[in-house]
C-alpha atoms as a PDB file:
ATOM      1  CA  UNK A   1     -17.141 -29.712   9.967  1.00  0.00           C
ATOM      2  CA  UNK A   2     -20.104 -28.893   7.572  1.00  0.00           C
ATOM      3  CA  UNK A   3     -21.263 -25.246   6.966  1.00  0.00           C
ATOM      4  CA  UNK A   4     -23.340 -23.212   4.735  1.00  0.00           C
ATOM      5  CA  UNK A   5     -21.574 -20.198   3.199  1.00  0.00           C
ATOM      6  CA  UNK A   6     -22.811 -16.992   1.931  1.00  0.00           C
ATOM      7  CA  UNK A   7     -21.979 -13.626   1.045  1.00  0.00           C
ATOM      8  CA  UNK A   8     -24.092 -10.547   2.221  1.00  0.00           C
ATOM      9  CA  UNK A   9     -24.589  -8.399   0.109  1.00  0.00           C
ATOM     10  CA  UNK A  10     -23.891 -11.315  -2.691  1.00  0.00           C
ATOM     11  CA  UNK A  11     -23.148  -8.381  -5.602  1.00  0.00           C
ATOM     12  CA  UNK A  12     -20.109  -7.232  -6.315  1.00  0.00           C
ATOM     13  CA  UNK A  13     -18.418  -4.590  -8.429  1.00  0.00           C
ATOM     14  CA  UNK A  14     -14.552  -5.146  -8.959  1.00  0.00           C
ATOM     15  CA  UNK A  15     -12.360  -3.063 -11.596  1.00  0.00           C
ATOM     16  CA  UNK A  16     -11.190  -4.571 -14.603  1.00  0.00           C
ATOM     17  CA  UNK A  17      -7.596  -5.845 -15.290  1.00  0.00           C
ATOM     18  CA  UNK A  18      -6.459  -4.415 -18.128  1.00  0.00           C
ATOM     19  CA  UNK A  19      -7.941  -0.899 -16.935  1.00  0.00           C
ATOM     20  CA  UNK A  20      -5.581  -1.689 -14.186  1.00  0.00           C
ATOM     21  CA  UNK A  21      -3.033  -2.315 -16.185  1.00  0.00           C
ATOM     22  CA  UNK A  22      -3.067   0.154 -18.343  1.00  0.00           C
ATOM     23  CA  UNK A  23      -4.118   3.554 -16.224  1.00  0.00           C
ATOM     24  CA  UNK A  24      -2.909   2.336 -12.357  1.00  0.00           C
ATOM     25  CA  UNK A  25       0.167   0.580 -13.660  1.00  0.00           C
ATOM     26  CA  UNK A  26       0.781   1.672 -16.882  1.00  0.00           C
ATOM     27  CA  UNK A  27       4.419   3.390 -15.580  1.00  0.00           C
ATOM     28  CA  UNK A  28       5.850  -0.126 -14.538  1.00  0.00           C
ATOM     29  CA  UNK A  29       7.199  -2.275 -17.166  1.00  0.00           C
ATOM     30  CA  UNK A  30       4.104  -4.256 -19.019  1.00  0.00           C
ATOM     31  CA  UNK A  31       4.645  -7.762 -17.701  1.00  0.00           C
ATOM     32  CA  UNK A  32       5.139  -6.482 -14.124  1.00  0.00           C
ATOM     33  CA  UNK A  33       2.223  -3.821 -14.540  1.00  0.00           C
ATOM     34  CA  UNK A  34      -0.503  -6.944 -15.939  1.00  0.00           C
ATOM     35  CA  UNK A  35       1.044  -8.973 -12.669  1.00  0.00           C
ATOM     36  CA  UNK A  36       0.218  -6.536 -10.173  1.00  0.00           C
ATOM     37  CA  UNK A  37      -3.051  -5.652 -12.286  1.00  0.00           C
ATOM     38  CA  UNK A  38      -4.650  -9.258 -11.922  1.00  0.00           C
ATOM     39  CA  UNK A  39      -2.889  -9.557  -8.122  1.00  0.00           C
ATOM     40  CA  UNK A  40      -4.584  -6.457  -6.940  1.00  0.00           C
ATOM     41  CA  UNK A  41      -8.127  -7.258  -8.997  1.00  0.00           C
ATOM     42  CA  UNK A  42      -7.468 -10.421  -6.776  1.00  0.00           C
ATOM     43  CA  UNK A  43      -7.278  -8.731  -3.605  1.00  0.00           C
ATOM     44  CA  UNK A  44      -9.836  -6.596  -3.521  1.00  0.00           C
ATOM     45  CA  UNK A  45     -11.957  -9.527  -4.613  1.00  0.00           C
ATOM     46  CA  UNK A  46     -10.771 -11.559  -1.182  1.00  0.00           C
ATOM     47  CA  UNK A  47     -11.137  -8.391   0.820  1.00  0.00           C
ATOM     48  CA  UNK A  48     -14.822  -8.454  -0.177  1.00  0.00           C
ATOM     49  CA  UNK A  49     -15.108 -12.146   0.966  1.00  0.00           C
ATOM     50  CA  UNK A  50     -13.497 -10.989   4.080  1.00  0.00           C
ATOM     51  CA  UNK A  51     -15.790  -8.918   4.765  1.00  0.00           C
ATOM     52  CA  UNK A  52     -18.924 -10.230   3.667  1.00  0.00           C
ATOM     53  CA  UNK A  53     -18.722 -13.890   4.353  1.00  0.00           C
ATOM     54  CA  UNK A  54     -21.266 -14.966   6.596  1.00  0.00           C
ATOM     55  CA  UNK A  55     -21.780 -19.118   7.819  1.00  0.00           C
ATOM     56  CA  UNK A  56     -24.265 -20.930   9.386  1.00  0.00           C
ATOM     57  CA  UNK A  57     -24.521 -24.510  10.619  1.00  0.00           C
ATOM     58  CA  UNK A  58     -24.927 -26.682   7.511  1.00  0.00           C
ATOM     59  CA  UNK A  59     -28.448 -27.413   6.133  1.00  0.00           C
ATOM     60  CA  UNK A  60     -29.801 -24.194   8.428  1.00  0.00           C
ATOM     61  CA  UNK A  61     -30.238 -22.489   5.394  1.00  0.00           C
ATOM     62  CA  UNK A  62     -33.509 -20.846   6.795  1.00  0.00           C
ATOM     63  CA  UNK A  63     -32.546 -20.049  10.780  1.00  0.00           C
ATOM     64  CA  UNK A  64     -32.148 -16.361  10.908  1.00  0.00           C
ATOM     65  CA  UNK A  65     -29.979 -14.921  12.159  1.00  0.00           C
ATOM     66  CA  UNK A  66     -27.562 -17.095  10.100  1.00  0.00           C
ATOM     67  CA  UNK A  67     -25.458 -14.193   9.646  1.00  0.00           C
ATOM     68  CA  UNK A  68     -21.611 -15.282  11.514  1.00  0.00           C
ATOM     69  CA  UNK A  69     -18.792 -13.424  10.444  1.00  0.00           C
ATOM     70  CA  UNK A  70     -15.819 -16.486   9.266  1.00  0.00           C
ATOM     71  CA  UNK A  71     -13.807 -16.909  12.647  1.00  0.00           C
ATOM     72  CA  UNK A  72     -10.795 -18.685  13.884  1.00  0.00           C
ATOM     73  CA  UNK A  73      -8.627 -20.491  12.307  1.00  0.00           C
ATOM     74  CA  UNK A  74     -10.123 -19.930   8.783  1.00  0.00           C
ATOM     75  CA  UNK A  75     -10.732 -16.311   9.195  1.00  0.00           C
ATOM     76  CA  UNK A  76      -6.851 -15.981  10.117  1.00  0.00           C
ATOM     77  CA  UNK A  77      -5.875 -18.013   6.854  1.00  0.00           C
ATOM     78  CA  UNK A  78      -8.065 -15.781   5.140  1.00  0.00           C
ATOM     79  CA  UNK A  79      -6.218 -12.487   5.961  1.00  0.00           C
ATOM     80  CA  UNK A  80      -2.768 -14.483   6.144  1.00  0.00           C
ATOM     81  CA  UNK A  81      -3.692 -14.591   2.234  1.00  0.00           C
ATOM     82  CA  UNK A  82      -4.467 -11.395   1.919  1.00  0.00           C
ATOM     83  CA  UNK A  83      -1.540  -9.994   3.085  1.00  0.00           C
ATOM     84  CA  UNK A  84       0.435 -12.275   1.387  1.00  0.00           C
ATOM     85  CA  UNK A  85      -1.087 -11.167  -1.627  1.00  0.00           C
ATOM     86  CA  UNK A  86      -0.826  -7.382  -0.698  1.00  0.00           C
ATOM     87  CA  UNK A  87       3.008  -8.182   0.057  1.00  0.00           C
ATOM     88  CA  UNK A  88       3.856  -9.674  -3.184  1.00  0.00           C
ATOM     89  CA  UNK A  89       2.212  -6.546  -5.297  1.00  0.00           C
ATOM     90  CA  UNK A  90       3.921  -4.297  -2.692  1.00  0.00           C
ATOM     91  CA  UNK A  91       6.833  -5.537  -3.393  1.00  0.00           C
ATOM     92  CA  UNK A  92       6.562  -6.130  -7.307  1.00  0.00           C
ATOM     93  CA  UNK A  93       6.118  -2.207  -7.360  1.00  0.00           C
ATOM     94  CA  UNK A  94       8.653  -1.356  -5.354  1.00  0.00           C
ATOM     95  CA  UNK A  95      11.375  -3.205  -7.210  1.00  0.00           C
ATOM     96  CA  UNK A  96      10.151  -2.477 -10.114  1.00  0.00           C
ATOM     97  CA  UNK A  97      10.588   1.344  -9.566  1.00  0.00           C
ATOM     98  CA  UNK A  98      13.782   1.058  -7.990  1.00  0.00           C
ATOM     99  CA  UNK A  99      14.725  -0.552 -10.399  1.00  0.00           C
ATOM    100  CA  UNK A 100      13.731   1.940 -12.886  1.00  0.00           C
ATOM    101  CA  UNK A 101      15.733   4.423 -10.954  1.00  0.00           C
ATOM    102  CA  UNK A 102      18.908   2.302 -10.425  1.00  0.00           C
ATOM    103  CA  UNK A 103      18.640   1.471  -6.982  1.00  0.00           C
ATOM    104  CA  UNK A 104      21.105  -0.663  -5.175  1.00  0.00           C
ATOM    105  CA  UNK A 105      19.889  -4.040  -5.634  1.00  0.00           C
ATOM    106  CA  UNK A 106      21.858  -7.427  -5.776  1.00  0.00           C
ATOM    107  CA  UNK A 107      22.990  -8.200  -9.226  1.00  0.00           C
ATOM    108  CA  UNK A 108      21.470 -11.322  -9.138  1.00  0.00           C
ATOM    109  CA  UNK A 109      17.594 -11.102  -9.527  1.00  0.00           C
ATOM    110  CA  UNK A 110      17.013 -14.356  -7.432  1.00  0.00           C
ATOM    111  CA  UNK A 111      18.215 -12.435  -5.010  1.00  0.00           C
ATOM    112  CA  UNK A 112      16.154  -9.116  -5.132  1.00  0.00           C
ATOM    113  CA  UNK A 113      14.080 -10.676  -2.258  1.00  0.00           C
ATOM    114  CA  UNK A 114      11.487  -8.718  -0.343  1.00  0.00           C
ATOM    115  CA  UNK A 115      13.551  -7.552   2.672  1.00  0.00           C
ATOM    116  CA  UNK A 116      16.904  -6.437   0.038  1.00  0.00           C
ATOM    117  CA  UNK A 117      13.701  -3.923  -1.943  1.00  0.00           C
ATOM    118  CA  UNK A 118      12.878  -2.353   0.874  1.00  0.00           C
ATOM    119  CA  UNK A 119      16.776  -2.321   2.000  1.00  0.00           C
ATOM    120  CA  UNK A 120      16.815  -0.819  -1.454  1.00  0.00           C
ATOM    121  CA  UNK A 121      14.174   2.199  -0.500  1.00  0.00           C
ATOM    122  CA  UNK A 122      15.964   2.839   2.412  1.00  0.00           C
ATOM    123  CA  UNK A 123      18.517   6.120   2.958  1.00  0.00           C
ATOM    124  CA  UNK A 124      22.221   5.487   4.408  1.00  0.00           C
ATOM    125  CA  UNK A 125      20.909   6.068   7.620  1.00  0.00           C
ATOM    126  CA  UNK A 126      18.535   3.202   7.199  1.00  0.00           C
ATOM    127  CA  UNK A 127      15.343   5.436   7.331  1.00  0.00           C
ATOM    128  CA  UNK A 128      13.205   5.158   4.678  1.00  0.00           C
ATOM    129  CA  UNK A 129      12.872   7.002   1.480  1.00  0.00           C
ATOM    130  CA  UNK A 130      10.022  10.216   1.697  1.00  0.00           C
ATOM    131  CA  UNK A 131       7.631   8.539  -0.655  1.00  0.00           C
ATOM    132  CA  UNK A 132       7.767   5.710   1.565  1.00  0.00           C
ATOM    133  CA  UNK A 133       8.329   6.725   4.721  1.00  0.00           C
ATOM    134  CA  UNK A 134       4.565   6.977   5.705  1.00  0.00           C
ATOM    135  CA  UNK A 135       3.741   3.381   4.511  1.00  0.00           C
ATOM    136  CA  UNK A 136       7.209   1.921   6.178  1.00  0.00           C
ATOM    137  CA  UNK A 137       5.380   0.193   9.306  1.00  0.00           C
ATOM    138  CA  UNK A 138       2.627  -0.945   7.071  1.00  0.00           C
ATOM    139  CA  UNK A 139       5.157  -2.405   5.079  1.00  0.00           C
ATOM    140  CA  UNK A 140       7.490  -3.910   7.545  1.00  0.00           C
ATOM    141  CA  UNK A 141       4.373  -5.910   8.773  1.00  0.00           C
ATOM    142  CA  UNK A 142       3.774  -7.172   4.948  1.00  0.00           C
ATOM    143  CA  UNK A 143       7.067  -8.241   5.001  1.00  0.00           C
ATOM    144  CA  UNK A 144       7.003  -9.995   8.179  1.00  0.00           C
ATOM    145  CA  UNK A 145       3.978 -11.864   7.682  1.00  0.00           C
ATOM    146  CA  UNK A 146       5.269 -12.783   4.054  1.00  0.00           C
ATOM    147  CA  UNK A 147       8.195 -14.289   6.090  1.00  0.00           C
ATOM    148  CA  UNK A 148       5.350 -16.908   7.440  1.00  0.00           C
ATOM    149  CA  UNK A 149       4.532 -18.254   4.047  1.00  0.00           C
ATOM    150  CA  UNK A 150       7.448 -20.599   5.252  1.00  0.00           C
ATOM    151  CA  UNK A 151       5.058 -23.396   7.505  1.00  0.00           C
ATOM    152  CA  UNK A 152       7.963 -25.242   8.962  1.00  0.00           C
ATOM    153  CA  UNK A 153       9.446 -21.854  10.398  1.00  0.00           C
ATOM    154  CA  UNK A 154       6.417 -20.628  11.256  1.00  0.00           C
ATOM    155  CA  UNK A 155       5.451 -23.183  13.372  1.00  0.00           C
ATOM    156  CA  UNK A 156       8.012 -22.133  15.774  1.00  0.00           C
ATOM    157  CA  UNK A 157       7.343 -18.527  15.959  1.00  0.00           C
ATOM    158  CA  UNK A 158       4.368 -17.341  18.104  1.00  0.00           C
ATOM    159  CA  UNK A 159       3.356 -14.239  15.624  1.00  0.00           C
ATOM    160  CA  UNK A 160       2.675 -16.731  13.022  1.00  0.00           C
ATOM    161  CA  UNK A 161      -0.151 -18.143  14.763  1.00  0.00           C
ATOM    162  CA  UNK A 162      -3.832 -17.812  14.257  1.00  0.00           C
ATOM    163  CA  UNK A 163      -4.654 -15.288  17.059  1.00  0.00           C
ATOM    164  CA  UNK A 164      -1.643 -13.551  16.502  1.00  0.00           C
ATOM    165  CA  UNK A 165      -2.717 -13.028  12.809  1.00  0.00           C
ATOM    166  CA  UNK A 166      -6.403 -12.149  14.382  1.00  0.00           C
ATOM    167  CA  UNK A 167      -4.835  -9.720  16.552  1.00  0.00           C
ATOM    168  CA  UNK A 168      -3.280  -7.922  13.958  1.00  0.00           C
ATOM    169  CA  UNK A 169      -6.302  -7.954  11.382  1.00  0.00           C
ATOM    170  CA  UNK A 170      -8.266  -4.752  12.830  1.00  0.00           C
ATOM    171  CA  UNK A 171      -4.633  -2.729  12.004  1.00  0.00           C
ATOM    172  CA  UNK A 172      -3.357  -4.921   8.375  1.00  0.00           C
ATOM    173  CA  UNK A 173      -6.583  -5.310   6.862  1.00  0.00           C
ATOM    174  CA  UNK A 174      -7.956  -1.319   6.301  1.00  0.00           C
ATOM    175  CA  UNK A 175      -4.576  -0.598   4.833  1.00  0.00           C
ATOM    176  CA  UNK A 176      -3.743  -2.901   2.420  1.00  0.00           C
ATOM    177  CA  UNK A 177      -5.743  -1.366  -0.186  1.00  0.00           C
ATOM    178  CA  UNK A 178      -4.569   2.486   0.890  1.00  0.00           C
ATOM    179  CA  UNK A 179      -0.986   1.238   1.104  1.00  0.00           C
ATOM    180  CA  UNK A 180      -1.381  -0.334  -2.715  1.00  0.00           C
ATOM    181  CA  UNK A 181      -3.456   3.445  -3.639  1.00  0.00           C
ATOM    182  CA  UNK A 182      -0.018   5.073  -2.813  1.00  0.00           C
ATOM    183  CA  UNK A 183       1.996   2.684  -4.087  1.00  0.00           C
ATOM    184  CA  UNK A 184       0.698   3.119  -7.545  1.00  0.00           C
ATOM    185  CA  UNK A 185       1.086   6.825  -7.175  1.00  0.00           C
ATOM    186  CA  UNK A 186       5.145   6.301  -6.909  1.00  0.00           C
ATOM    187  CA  UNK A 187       6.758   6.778 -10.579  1.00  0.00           C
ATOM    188  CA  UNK A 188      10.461   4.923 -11.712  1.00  0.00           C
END
Protein backbone atom coordinates (compact mmCIF):
# COMPACT_ATOMS: atom_id res chain seq x y z
CA UNK A 1 0.00 0.00 0.00
CA UNK A 2 1.71 3.25 -1.30
CA UNK A 3 0.41 6.76 -0.29
CA UNK A 4 1.34 10.30 -0.33
CA UNK A 5 1.11 12.06 3.05
CA UNK A 6 0.61 15.57 3.98
CA UNK A 7 -0.35 17.85 6.57
CA UNK A 8 -2.88 20.77 5.98
CA UNK A 9 -2.13 23.45 7.26
CA UNK A 10 1.74 22.10 7.26
CA UNK A 11 2.75 24.95 10.18
CA UNK A 12 2.73 24.31 13.45
CA UNK A 13 3.18 26.08 16.76
CA UNK A 14 3.85 23.68 19.82
CA UNK A 15 5.02 24.98 23.43
CA UNK A 16 8.36 24.45 24.56
CA UNK A 17 9.53 21.76 27.10
CA UNK A 18 11.23 23.28 29.59
CA UNK A 19 8.45 26.15 29.72
CA UNK A 20 6.43 23.12 30.44
CA UNK A 21 8.42 22.03 32.83
CA UNK A 22 9.04 24.68 34.65
CA UNK A 23 5.51 26.84 34.80
CA UNK A 24 2.77 23.72 34.03
CA UNK A 25 4.72 21.23 36.09
CA UNK A 26 6.94 22.96 38.10
CA UNK A 27 4.87 21.57 41.52
CA UNK A 28 5.73 17.83 40.67
CA UNK A 29 9.05 16.59 41.53
CA UNK A 30 11.71 17.70 38.59
CA UNK A 31 12.34 14.36 36.93
CA UNK A 32 8.60 13.54 36.87
CA UNK A 33 7.67 17.27 35.90
CA UNK A 34 10.50 17.18 32.57
CA UNK A 35 8.68 13.52 31.86
CA UNK A 36 5.31 14.72 31.61
CA UNK A 37 6.75 18.08 30.00
CA UNK A 38 8.29 16.28 26.83
CA UNK A 39 5.13 13.52 26.97
CA UNK A 40 2.58 16.22 26.73
CA UNK A 41 4.82 18.51 24.07
CA UNK A 42 4.50 14.98 22.39
CA UNK A 43 0.90 14.79 22.41
CA UNK A 44 -0.20 17.74 21.32
CA UNK A 45 2.26 17.31 18.49
CA UNK A 46 0.31 13.80 17.43
CA UNK A 47 -3.01 15.45 18.07
CA UNK A 48 -2.05 17.92 15.32
CA UNK A 49 -1.16 14.99 12.94
CA UNK A 50 -4.46 13.63 13.88
CA UNK A 51 -6.06 16.15 12.80
CA UNK A 52 -4.39 17.45 9.93
CA UNK A 53 -3.13 14.45 8.11
CA UNK A 54 -4.47 14.23 4.82
CA UNK A 55 -3.42 11.08 2.00
CA UNK A 56 -3.80 10.57 -1.39
CA UNK A 57 -3.05 7.67 -3.71
CA UNK A 58 0.74 7.62 -4.16
CA UNK A 59 2.36 9.67 -6.98
CA UNK A 60 -1.22 11.81 -7.22
CA UNK A 61 0.54 14.50 -5.83
CA UNK A 62 -1.43 16.98 -8.13
CA UNK A 63 -5.29 15.38 -8.17
CA UNK A 64 -7.27 17.73 -6.09
CA UNK A 65 -9.12 17.01 -3.99
CA UNK A 66 -6.30 14.91 -2.44
CA UNK A 67 -7.41 15.95 0.83
CA UNK A 68 -8.55 12.22 2.89
CA UNK A 69 -8.62 12.36 6.43
CA UNK A 70 -6.11 8.95 7.73
CA UNK A 71 -8.85 6.12 8.15
CA UNK A 72 -9.08 2.63 9.37
CA UNK A 73 -6.85 0.74 10.75
CA UNK A 74 -4.06 3.43 10.87
CA UNK A 75 -6.24 6.19 12.00
CA UNK A 76 -7.27 3.82 15.06
CA UNK A 77 -3.45 3.14 15.87
CA UNK A 78 -3.06 6.68 15.68
CA UNK A 79 -5.47 7.63 18.54
CA UNK A 80 -4.68 4.16 20.34
CA UNK A 81 -1.24 6.20 20.72
CA UNK A 82 -2.57 9.05 21.74
CA UNK A 83 -4.34 7.89 24.46
CA UNK A 84 -1.76 5.83 25.49
CA UNK A 85 0.31 8.71 25.69
CA UNK A 86 -2.41 10.88 27.47
CA UNK A 87 -2.73 7.81 29.99
CA UNK A 88 0.80 7.57 30.94
CA UNK A 89 1.07 11.59 31.76
CA UNK A 90 -2.34 11.16 33.46
CA UNK A 91 -1.17 8.89 35.46
CA UNK A 92 2.51 10.21 36.13
CA UNK A 93 0.58 13.28 37.70
CA UNK A 94 -1.63 11.62 39.58
CA UNK A 95 0.86 9.50 41.47
CA UNK A 96 3.02 11.90 41.70
CA UNK A 97 0.60 14.15 43.75
CA UNK A 98 -0.67 11.47 45.75
CA UNK A 99 2.20 10.76 46.47
CA UNK A 100 3.10 14.11 47.63
CA UNK A 101 0.14 13.95 49.89
CA UNK A 102 0.70 10.41 51.30
CA UNK A 103 -1.85 8.57 49.63
CA UNK A 104 -2.37 4.91 50.06
CA UNK A 105 -0.24 3.39 47.56
CA UNK A 106 1.55 -0.10 47.57
CA UNK A 107 4.90 0.10 49.17
CA UNK A 108 6.43 -1.29 46.38
CA UNK A 109 6.73 1.25 43.43
CA UNK A 110 6.58 -1.59 40.73
CA UNK A 111 3.50 -1.89 41.92
CA UNK A 112 1.96 1.71 41.88
CA UNK A 113 0.31 0.62 38.55
CA UNK A 114 -2.28 2.73 36.80
CA UNK A 115 -5.51 1.15 38.14
CA UNK A 116 -3.87 1.09 42.23
CA UNK A 117 -3.37 5.52 41.43
CA UNK A 118 -6.58 5.97 40.66
CA UNK A 119 -7.64 3.30 43.53
CA UNK A 120 -5.42 5.75 45.34
CA UNK A 121 -7.72 9.03 44.36
CA UNK A 122 -10.59 7.28 45.25
CA UNK A 123 -12.77 7.93 48.77
CA UNK A 124 -13.77 4.77 51.06
CA UNK A 125 -16.81 4.63 49.29
CA UNK A 126 -14.95 4.12 46.08
CA UNK A 127 -16.13 7.49 44.51
CA UNK A 128 -13.66 9.59 43.43
CA UNK A 129 -11.83 12.39 45.02
CA UNK A 130 -13.59 16.23 44.19
CA UNK A 131 -10.66 17.36 42.13
CA UNK A 132 -11.15 14.36 40.19
CA UNK A 133 -14.40 13.49 40.18
CA UNK A 134 -15.30 15.43 36.92
CA UNK A 135 -12.44 13.82 34.86
CA UNK A 136 -13.20 10.12 36.49
CA UNK A 137 -14.99 8.67 33.20
CA UNK A 138 -12.43 10.34 31.07
CA UNK A 139 -10.03 8.66 33.03
CA UNK A 140 -11.44 5.25 33.47
CA UNK A 141 -11.42 5.11 29.57
CA UNK A 142 -7.48 6.10 29.62
CA UNK A 143 -7.04 3.43 31.78
CA UNK A 144 -8.90 0.93 29.91
CA UNK A 145 -7.46 1.54 26.68
CA UNK A 146 -3.90 1.61 28.39
CA UNK A 147 -4.95 -1.96 29.44
CA UNK A 148 -4.73 -2.74 25.42
CA UNK A 149 -1.11 -1.86 25.13
CA UNK A 150 -1.02 -5.69 26.01
CA UNK A 151 -1.50 -7.23 22.01
CA UNK A 152 -1.88 -10.79 23.05
CA UNK A 153 -4.86 -9.81 25.47
CA UNK A 154 -6.16 -7.55 23.33
CA UNK A 155 -6.67 -9.68 20.65
CA UNK A 156 -9.33 -11.37 22.53
CA UNK A 157 -11.30 -8.49 23.68
CA UNK A 158 -13.69 -6.81 21.17
CA UNK A 159 -13.10 -3.01 22.60
CA UNK A 160 -9.58 -3.35 21.62
CA UNK A 161 -10.32 -3.44 18.09
CA UNK A 162 -9.98 -0.89 15.39
CA UNK A 163 -13.65 0.25 15.09
CA UNK A 164 -14.11 -0.01 18.57
CA UNK A 165 -11.17 2.47 19.07
CA UNK A 166 -12.90 4.57 16.00
CA UNK A 167 -16.03 4.52 17.81
CA UNK A 168 -14.73 5.96 20.74
CA UNK A 169 -12.43 8.72 19.03
CA UNK A 170 -15.27 11.54 18.54
CA UNK A 171 -15.65 11.23 22.75
CA UNK A 172 -11.43 10.41 23.84
CA UNK A 173 -9.87 12.59 21.46
CA UNK A 174 -11.38 16.45 22.45
CA UNK A 175 -10.54 15.62 26.02
CA UNK A 176 -7.31 14.48 26.31
CA UNK A 177 -5.80 17.77 26.21
CA UNK A 178 -8.70 19.41 28.72
CA UNK A 179 -8.32 16.38 30.98
CA UNK A 180 -4.23 17.03 31.05
CA UNK A 181 -5.30 21.29 31.47
CA UNK A 182 -6.90 20.14 34.83
CA UNK A 183 -4.64 17.80 35.70
CA UNK A 184 -1.85 20.26 35.90
CA UNK A 185 -4.05 22.53 37.91
CA UNK A 186 -4.09 19.72 40.90
CA UNK A 187 -1.20 20.62 43.57
CA UNK A 188 0.64 17.64 46.04
Amino acid sequence: MAFDLFLDPPTFELPFVKAMQGFRWGHLPQRVAYAVAVEEQYLRFHLLILERARFTEAGKIDTKPWAKPLDFTIRAGSVKAAVLVAASIAEAVLRAVAEGRGYDLPKHEHRRTMGKVLGAWQENDESPKAEVSGLWPVLQDLHSIRNNVHLFKAADDPSASFEAMLAREEKLIPNLIPTIDVLASIKP
